[in-house]
PDB file of N, CA and C in Angstrom:
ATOM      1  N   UNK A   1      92.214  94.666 104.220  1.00  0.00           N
ATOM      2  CA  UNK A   1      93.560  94.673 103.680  1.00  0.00           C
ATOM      3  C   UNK A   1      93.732  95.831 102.699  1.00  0.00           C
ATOM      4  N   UNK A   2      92.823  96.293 101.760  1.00  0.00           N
ATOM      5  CA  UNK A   2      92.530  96.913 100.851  1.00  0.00           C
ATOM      6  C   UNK A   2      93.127  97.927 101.895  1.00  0.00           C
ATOM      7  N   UNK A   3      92.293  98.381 102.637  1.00  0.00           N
ATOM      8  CA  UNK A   3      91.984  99.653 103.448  1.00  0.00           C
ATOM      9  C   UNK A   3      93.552  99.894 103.952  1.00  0.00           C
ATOM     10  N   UNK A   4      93.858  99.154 104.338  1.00  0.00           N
ATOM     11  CA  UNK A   4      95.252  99.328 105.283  1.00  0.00           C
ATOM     12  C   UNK A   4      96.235  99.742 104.228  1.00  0.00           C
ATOM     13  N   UNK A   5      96.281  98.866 102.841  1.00  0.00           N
ATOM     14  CA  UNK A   5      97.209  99.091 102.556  1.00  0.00           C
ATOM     15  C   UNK A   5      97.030 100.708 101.726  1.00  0.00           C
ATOM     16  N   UNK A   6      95.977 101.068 101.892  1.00  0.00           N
ATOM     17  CA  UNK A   6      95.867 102.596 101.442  1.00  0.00           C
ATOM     18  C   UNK A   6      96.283 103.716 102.572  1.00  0.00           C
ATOM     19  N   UNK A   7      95.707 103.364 103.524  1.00  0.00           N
ATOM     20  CA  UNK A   7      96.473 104.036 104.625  1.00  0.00           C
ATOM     21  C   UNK A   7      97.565 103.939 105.222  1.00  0.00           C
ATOM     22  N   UNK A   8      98.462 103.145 105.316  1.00  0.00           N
ATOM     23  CA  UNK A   8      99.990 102.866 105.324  1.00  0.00           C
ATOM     24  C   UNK A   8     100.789 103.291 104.533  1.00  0.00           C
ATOM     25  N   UNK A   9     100.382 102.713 103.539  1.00  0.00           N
ATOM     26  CA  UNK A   9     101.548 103.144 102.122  1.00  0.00           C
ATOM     27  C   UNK A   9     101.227 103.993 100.979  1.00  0.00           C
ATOM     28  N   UNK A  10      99.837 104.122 100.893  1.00  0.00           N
ATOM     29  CA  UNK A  10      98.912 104.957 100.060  1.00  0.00           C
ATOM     30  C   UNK A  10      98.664 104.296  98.716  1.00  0.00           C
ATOM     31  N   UNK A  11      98.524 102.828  98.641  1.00  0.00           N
ATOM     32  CA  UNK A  11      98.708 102.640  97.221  1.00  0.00           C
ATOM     33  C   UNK A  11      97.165 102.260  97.741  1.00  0.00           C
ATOM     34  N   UNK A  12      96.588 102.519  96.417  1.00  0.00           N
ATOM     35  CA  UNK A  12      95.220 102.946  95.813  1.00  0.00           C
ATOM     36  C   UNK A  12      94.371 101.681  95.329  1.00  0.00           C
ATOM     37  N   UNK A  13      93.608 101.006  95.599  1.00  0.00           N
ATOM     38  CA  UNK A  13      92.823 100.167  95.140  1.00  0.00           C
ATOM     39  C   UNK A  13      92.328  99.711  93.383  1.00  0.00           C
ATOM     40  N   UNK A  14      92.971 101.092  93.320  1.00  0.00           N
ATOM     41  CA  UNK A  14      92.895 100.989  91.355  1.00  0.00           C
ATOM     42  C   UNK A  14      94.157 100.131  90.930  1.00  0.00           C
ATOM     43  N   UNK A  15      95.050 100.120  91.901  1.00  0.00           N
ATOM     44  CA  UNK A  15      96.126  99.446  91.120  1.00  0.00           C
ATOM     45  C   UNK A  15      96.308  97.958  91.675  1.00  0.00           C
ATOM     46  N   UNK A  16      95.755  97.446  92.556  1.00  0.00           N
ATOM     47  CA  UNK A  16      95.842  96.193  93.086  1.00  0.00           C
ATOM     48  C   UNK A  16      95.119  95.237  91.905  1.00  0.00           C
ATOM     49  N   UNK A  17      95.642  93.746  91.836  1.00  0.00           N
ATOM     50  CA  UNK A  17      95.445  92.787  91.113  1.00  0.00           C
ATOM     51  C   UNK A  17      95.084  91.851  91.657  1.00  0.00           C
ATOM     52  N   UNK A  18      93.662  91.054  91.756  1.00  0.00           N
ATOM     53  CA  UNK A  18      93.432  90.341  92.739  1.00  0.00           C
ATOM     54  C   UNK A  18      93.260  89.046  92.024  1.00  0.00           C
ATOM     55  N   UNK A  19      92.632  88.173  92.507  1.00  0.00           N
ATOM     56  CA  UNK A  19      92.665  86.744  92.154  1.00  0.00           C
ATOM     57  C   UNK A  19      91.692  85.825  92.742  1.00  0.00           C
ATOM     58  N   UNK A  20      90.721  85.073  92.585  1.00  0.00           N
ATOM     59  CA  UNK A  20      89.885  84.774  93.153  1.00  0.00           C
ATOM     60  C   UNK A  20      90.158  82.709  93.439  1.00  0.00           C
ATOM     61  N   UNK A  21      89.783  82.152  94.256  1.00  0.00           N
ATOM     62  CA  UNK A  21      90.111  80.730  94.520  1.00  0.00           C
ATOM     63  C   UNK A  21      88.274  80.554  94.817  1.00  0.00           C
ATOM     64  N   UNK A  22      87.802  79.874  93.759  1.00  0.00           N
ATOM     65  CA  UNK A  22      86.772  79.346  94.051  1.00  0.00           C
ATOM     66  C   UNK A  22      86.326  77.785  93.425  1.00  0.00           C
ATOM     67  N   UNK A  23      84.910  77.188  93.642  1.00  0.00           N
ATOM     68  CA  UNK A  23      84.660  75.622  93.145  1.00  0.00           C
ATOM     69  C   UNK A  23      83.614  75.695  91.972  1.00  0.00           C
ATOM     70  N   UNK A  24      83.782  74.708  91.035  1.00  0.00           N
ATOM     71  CA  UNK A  24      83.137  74.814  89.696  1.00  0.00           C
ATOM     72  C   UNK A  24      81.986  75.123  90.142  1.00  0.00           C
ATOM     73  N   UNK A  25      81.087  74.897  90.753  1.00  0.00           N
ATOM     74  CA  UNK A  25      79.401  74.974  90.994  1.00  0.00           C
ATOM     75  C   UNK A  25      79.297  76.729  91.467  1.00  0.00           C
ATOM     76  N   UNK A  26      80.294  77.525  91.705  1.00  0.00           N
ATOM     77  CA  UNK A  26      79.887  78.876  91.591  1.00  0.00           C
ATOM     78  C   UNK A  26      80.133  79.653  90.557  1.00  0.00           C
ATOM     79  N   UNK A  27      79.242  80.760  90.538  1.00  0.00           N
ATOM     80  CA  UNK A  27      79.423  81.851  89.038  1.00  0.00           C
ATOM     81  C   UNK A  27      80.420  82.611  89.669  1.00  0.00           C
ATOM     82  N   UNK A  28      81.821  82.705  88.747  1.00  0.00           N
ATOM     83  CA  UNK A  28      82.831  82.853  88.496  1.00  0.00           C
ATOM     84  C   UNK A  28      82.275  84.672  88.364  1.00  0.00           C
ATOM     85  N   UNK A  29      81.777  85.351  87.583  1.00  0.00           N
ATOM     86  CA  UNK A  29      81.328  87.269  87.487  1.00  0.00           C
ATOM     87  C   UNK A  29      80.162  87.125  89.131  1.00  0.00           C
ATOM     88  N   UNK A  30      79.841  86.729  89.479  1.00  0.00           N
ATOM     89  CA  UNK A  30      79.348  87.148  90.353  1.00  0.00           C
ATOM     90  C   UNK A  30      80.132  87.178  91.407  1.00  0.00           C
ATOM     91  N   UNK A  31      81.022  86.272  91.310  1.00  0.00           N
ATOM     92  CA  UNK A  31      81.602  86.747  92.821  1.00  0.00           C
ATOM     93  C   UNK A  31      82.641  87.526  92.684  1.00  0.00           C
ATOM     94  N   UNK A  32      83.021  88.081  91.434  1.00  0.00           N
ATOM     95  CA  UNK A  32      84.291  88.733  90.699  1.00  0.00           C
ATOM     96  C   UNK A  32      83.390  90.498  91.254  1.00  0.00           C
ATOM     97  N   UNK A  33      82.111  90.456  90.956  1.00  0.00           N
ATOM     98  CA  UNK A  33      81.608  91.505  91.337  1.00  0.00           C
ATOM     99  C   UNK A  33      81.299  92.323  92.994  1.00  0.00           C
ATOM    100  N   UNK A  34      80.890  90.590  93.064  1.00  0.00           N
ATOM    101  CA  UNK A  34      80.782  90.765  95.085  1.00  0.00           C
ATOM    102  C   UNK A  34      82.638  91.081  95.631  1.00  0.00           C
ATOM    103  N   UNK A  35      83.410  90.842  95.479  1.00  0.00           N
ATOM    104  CA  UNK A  35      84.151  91.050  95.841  1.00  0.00           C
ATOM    105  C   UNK A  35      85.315  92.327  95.523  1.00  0.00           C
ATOM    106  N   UNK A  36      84.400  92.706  94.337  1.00  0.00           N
ATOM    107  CA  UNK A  36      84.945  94.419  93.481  1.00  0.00           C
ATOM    108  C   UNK A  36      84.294  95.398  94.214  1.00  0.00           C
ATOM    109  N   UNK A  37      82.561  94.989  94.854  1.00  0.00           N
ATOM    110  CA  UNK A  37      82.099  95.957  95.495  1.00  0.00           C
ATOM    111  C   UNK A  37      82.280  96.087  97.185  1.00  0.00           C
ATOM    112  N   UNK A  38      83.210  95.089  97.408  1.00  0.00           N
ATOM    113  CA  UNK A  38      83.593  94.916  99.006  1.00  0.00           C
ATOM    114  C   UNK A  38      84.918  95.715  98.787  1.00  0.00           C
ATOM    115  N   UNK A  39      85.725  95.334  97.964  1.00  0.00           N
ATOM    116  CA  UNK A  39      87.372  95.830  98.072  1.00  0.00           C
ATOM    117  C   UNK A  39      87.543  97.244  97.626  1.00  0.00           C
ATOM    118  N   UNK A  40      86.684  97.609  96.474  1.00  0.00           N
ATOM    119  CA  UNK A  40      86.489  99.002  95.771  1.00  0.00           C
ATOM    120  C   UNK A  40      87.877  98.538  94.521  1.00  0.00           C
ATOM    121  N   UNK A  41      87.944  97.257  94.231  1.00  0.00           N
ATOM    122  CA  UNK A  41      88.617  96.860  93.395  1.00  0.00           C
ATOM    123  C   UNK A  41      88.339  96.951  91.963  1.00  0.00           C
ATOM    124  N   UNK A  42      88.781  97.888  91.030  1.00  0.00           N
ATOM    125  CA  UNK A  42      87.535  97.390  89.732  1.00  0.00           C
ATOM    126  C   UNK A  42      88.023  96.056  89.177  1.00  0.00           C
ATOM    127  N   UNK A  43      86.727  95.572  88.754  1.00  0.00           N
ATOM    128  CA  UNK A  43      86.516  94.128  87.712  1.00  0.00           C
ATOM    129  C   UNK A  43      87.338  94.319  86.596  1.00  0.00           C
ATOM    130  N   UNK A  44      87.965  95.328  85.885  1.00  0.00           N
ATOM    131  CA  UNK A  44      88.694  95.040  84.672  1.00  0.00           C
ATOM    132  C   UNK A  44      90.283  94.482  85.571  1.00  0.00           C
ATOM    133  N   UNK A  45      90.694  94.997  87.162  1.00  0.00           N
ATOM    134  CA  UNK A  45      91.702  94.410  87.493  1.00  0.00           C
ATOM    135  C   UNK A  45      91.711  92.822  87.754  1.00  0.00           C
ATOM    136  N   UNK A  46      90.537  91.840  88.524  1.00  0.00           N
ATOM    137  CA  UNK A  46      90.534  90.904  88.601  1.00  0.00           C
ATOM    138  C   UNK A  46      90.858  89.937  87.403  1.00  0.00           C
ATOM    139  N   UNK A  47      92.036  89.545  87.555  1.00  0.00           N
ATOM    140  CA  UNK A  47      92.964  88.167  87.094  1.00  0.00           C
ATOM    141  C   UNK A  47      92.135  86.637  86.878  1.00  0.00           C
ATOM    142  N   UNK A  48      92.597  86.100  86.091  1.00  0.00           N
ATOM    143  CA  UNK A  48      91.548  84.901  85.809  1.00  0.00           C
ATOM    144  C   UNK A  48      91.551  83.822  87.335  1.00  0.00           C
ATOM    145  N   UNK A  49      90.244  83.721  87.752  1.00  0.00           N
ATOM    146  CA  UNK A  49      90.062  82.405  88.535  1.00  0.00           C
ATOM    147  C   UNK A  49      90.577  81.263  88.461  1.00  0.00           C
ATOM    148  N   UNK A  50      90.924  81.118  89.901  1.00  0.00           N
ATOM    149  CA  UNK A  50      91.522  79.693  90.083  1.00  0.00           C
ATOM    150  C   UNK A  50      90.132  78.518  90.229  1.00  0.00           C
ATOM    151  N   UNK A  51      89.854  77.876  89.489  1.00  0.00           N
ATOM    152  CA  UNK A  51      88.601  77.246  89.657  1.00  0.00           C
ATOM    153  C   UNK A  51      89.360  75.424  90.571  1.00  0.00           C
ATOM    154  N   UNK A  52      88.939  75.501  91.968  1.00  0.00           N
ATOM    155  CA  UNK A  52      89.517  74.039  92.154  1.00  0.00           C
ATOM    156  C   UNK A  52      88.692  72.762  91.558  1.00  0.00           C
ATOM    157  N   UNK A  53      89.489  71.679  90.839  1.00  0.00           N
ATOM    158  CA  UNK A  53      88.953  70.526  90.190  1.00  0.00           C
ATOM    159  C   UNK A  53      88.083  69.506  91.508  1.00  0.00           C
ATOM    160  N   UNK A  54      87.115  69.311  90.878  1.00  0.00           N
ATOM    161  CA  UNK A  54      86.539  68.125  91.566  1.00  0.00           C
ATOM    162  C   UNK A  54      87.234  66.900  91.897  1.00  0.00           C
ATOM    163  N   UNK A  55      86.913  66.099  93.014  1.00  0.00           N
ATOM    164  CA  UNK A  55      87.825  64.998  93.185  1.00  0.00           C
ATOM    165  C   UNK A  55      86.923  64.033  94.472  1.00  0.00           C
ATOM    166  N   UNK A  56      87.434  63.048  94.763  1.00  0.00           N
ATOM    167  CA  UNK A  56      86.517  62.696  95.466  1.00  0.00           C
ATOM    168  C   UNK A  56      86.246  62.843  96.946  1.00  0.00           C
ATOM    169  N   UNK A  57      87.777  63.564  97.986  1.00  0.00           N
ATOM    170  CA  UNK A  57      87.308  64.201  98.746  1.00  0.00           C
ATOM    171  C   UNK A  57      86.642  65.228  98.623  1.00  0.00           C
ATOM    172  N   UNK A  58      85.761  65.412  97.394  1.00  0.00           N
ATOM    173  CA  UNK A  58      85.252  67.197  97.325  1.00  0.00           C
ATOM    174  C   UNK A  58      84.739  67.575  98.349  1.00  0.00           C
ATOM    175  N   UNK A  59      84.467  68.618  98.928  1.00  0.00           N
ATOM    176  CA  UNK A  59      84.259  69.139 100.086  1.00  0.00           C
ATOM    177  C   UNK A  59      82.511  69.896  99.669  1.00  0.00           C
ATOM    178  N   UNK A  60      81.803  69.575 100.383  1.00  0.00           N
ATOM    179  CA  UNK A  60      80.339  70.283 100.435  1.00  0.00           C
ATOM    180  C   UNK A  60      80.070  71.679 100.841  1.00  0.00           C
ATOM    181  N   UNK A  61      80.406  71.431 101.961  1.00  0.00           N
ATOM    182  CA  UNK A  61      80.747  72.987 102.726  1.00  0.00           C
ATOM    183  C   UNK A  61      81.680  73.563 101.907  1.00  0.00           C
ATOM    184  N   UNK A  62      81.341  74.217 101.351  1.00  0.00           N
ATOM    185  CA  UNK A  62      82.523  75.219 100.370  1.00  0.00           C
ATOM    186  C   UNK A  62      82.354  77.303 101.262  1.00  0.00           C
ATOM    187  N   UNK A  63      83.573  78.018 100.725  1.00  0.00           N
ATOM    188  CA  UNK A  63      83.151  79.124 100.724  1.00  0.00           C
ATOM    189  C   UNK A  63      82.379  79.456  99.837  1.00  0.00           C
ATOM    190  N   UNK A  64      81.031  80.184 100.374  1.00  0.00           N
ATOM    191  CA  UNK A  64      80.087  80.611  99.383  1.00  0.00           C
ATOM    192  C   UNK A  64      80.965  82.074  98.111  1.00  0.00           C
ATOM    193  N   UNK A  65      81.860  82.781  98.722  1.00  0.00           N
ATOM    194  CA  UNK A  65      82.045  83.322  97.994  1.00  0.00           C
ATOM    195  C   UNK A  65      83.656  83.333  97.729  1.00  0.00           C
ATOM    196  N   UNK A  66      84.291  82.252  97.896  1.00  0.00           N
ATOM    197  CA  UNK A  66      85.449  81.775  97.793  1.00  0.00           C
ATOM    198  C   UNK A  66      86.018  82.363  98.369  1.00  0.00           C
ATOM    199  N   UNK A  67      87.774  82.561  97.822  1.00  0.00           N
ATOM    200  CA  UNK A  67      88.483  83.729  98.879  1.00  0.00           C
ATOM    201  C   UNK A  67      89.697  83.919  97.655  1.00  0.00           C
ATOM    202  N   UNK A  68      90.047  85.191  98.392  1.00  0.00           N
ATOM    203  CA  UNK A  68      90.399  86.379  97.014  1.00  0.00           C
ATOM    204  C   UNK A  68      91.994  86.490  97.689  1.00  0.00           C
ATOM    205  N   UNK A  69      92.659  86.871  96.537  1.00  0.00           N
ATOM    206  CA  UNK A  69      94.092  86.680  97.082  1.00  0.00           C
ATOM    207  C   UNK A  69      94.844  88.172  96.285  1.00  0.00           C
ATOM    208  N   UNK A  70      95.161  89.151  96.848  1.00  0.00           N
ATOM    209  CA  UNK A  70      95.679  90.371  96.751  1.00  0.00           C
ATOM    210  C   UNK A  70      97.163  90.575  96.210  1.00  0.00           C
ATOM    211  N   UNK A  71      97.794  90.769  94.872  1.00  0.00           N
ATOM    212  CA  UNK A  71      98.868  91.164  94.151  1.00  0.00           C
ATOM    213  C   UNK A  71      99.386  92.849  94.062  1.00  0.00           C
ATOM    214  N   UNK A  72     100.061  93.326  95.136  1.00  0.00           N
ATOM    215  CA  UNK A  72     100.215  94.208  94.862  1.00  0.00           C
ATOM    216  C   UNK A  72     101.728  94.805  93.636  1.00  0.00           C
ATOM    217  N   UNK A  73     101.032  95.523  92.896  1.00  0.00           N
ATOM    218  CA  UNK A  73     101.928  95.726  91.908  1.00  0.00           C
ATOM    219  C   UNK A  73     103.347  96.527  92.657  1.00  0.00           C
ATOM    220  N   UNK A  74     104.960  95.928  91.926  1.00  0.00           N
ATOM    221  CA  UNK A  74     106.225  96.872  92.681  1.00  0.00           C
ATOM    222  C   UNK A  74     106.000  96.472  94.209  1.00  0.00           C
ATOM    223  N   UNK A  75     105.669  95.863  94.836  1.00  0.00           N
ATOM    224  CA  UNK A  75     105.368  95.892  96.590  1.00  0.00           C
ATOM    225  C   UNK A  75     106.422  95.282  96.942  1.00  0.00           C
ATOM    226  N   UNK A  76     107.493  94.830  96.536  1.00  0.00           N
ATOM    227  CA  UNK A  76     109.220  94.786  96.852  1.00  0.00           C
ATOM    228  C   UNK A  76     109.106  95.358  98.684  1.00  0.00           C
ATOM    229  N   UNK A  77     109.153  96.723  97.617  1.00  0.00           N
ATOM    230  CA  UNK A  77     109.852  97.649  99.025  1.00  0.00           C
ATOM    231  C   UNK A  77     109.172  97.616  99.897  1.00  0.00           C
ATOM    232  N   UNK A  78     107.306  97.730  99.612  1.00  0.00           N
ATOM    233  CA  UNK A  78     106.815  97.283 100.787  1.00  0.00           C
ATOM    234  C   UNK A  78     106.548  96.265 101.701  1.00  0.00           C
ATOM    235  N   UNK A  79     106.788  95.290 101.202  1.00  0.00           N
ATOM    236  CA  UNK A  79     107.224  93.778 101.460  1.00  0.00           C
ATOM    237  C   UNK A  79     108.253  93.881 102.798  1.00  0.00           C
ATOM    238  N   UNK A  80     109.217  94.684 102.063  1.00  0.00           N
ATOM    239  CA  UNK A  80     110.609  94.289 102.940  1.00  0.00           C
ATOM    240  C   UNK A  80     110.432  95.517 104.311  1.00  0.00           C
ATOM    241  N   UNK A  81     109.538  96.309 104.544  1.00  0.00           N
ATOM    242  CA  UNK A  81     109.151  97.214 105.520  1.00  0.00           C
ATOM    243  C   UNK A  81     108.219  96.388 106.165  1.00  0.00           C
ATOM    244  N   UNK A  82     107.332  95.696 106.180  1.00  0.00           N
ATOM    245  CA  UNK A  82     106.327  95.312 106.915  1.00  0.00           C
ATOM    246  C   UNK A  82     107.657  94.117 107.414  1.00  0.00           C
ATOM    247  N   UNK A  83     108.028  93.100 106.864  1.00  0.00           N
ATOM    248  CA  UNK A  83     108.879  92.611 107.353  1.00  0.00           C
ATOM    249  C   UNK A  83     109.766  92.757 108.551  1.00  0.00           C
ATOM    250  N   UNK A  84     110.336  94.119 108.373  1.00  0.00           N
ATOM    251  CA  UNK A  84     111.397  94.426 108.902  1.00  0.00           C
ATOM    252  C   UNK A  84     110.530  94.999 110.418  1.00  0.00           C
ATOM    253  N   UNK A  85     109.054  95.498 110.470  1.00  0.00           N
ATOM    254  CA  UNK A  85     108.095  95.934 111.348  1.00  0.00           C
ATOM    255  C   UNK A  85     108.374  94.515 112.304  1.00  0.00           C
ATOM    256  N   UNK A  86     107.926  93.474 111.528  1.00  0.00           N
ATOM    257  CA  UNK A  86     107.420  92.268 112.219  1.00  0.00           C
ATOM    258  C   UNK A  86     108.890  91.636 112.926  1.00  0.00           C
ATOM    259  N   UNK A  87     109.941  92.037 112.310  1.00  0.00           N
ATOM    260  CA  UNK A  87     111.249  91.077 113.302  1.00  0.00           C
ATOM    261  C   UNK A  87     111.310  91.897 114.172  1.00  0.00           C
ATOM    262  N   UNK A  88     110.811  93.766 114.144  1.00  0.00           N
ATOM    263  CA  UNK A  88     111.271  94.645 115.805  1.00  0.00           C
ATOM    264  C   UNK A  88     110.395  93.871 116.284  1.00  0.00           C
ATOM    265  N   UNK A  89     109.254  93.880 116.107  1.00  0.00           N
ATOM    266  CA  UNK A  89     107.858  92.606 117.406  1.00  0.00           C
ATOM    267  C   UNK A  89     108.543  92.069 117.646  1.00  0.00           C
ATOM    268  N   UNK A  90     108.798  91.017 116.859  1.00  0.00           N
ATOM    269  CA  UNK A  90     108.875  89.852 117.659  1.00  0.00           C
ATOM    270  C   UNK A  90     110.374  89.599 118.290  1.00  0.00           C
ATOM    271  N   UNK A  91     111.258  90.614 118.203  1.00  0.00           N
ATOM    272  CA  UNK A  91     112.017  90.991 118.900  1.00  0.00           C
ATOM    273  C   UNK A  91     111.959  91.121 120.381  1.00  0.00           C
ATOM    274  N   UNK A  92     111.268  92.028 120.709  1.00  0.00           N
ATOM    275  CA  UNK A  92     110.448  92.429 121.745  1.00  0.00           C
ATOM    276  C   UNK A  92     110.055  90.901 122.237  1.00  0.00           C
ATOM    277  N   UNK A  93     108.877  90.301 121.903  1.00  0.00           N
ATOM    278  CA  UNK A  93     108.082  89.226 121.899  1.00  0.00           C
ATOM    279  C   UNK A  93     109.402  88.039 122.437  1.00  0.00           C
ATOM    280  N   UNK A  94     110.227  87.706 121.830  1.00  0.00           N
ATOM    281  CA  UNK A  94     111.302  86.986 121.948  1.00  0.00           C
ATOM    282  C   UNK A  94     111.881  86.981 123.483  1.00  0.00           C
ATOM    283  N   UNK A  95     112.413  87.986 123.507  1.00  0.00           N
ATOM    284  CA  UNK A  95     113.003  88.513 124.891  1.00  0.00           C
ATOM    285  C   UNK A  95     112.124  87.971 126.187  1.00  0.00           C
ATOM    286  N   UNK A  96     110.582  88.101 126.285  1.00  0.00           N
ATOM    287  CA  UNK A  96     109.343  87.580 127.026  1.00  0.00           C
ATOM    288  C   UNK A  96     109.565  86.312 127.371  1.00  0.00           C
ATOM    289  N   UNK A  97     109.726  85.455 125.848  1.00  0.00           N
ATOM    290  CA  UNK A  97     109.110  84.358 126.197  1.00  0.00           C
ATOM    291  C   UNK A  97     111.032  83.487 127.095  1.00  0.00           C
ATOM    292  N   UNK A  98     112.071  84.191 126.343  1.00  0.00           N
ATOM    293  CA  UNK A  98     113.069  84.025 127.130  1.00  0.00           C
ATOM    294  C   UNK A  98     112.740  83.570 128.160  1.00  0.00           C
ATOM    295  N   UNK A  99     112.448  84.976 128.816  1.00  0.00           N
ATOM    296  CA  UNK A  99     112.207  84.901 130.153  1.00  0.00           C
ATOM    297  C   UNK A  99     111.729  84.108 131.406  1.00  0.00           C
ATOM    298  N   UNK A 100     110.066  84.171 130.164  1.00  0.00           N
ATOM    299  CA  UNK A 100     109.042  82.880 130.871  1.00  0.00           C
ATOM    300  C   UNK A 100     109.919  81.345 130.643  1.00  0.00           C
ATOM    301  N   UNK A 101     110.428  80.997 129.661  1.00  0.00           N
ATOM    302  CA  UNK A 101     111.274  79.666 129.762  1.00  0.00           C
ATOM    303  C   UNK A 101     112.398  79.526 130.711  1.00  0.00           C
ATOM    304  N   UNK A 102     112.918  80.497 130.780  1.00  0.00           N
ATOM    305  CA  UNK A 102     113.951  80.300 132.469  1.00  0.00           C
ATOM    306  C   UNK A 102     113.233  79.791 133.161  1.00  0.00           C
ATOM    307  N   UNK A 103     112.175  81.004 133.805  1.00  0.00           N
ATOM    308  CA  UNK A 103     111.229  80.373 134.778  1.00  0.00           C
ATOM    309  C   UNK A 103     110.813  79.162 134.982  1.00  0.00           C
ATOM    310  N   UNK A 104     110.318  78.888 133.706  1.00  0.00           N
ATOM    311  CA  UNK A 104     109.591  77.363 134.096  1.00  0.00           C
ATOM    312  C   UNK A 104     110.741  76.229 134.043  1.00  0.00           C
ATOM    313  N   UNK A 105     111.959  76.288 133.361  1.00  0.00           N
ATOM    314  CA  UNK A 105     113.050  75.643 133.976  1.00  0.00           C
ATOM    315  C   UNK A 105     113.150  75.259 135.288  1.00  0.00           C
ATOM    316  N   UNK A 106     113.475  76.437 135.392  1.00  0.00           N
ATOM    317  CA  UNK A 106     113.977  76.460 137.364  1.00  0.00           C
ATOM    318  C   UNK A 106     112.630  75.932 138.122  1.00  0.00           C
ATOM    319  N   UNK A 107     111.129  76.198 137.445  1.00  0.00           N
ATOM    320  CA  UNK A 107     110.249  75.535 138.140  1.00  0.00           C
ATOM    321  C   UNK A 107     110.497  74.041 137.964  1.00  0.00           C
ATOM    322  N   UNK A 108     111.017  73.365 136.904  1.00  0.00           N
ATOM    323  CA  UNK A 108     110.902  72.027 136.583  1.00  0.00           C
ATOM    324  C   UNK A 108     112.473  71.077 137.634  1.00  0.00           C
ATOM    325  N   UNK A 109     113.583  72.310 137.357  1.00  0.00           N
ATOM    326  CA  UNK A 109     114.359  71.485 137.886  1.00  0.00           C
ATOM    327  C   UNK A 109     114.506  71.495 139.821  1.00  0.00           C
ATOM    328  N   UNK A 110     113.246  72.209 140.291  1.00  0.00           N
ATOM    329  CA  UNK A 110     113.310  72.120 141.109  1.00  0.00           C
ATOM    330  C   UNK A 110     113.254  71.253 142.206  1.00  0.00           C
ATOM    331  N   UNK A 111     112.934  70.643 143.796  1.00  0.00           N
ATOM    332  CA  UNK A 111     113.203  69.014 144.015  1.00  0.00           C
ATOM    333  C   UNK A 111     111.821  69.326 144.372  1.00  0.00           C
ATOM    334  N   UNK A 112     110.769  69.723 144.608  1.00  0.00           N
ATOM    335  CA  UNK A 112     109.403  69.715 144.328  1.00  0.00           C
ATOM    336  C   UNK A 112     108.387  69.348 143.749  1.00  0.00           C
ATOM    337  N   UNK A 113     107.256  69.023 143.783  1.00  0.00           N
ATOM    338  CA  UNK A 113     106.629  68.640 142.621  1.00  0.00           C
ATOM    339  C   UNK A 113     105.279  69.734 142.293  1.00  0.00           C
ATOM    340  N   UNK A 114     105.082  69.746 140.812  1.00  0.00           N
ATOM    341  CA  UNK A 114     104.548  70.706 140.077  1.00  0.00           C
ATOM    342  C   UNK A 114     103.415  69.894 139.968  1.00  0.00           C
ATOM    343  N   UNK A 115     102.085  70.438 140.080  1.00  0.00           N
ATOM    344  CA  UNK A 115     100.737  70.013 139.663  1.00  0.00           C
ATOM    345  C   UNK A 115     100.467  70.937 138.465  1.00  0.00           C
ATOM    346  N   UNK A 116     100.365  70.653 137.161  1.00  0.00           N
ATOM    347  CA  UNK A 116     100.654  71.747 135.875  1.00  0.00           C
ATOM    348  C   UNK A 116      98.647  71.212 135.514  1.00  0.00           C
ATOM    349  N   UNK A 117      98.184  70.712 136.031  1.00  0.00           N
ATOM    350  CA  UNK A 117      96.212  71.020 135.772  1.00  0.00           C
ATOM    351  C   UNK A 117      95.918  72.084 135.485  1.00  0.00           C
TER     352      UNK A 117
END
């Protein structure tokens, strides 16, 4: 994500604000670090941890190194461009499945019978 959003829009990994979601039984700087040296994020940007409370569905299987959630600073405008990317898709995408639903209409209302296995 890091990567992309440097090559798309050019905003720089120095300015992203990240956020970490992890469970009391992990060290909170270590994974602040593992995940500064994966993103190229520095540690003075990482935002205080979300630590989730114990409870009694607690879950065993946890992520070992939780999972990190990306704030890009001003990203308004880029927000509303990736957006506007994703309604031409599925624009496109839309029109398809149109299509395929006629079809299987006319397959259904036909006086035949459909084996759909």
């Amino acid at each position: 994500m890091v990567k992309w959003l440097n090559e798309v829009f050019g905003i720089k990994a120095e300015t992203l604000r990240p956020r970490l979601n992890i469970y009391p039984q992990q060290n909170d700087a270590k994974i602040k670090k593992f995940w500064s040296q994966l993103t190229g994020i520095p540690l003075k940007n990482f935002g205080k941890s979300y630590v989730k409370p114990l409870s009694s569905g607690y879950k065993k299987n946890n992520l070992y190194y939780g999972t990190i959630k990306i704030y890009v600073p001003r990203g308004t405008d880029m927000r509303h461009k990736v957006f506007g990317w994703l309604r031409s898709i599925l624009k496109d995408v839309d029109t398809k499945v149109k299509i395929t639903e006629r079809k299987w209409l006319s397959l259904t209302k036909g006086g035949r019978a459909i084996n759909i296995k």
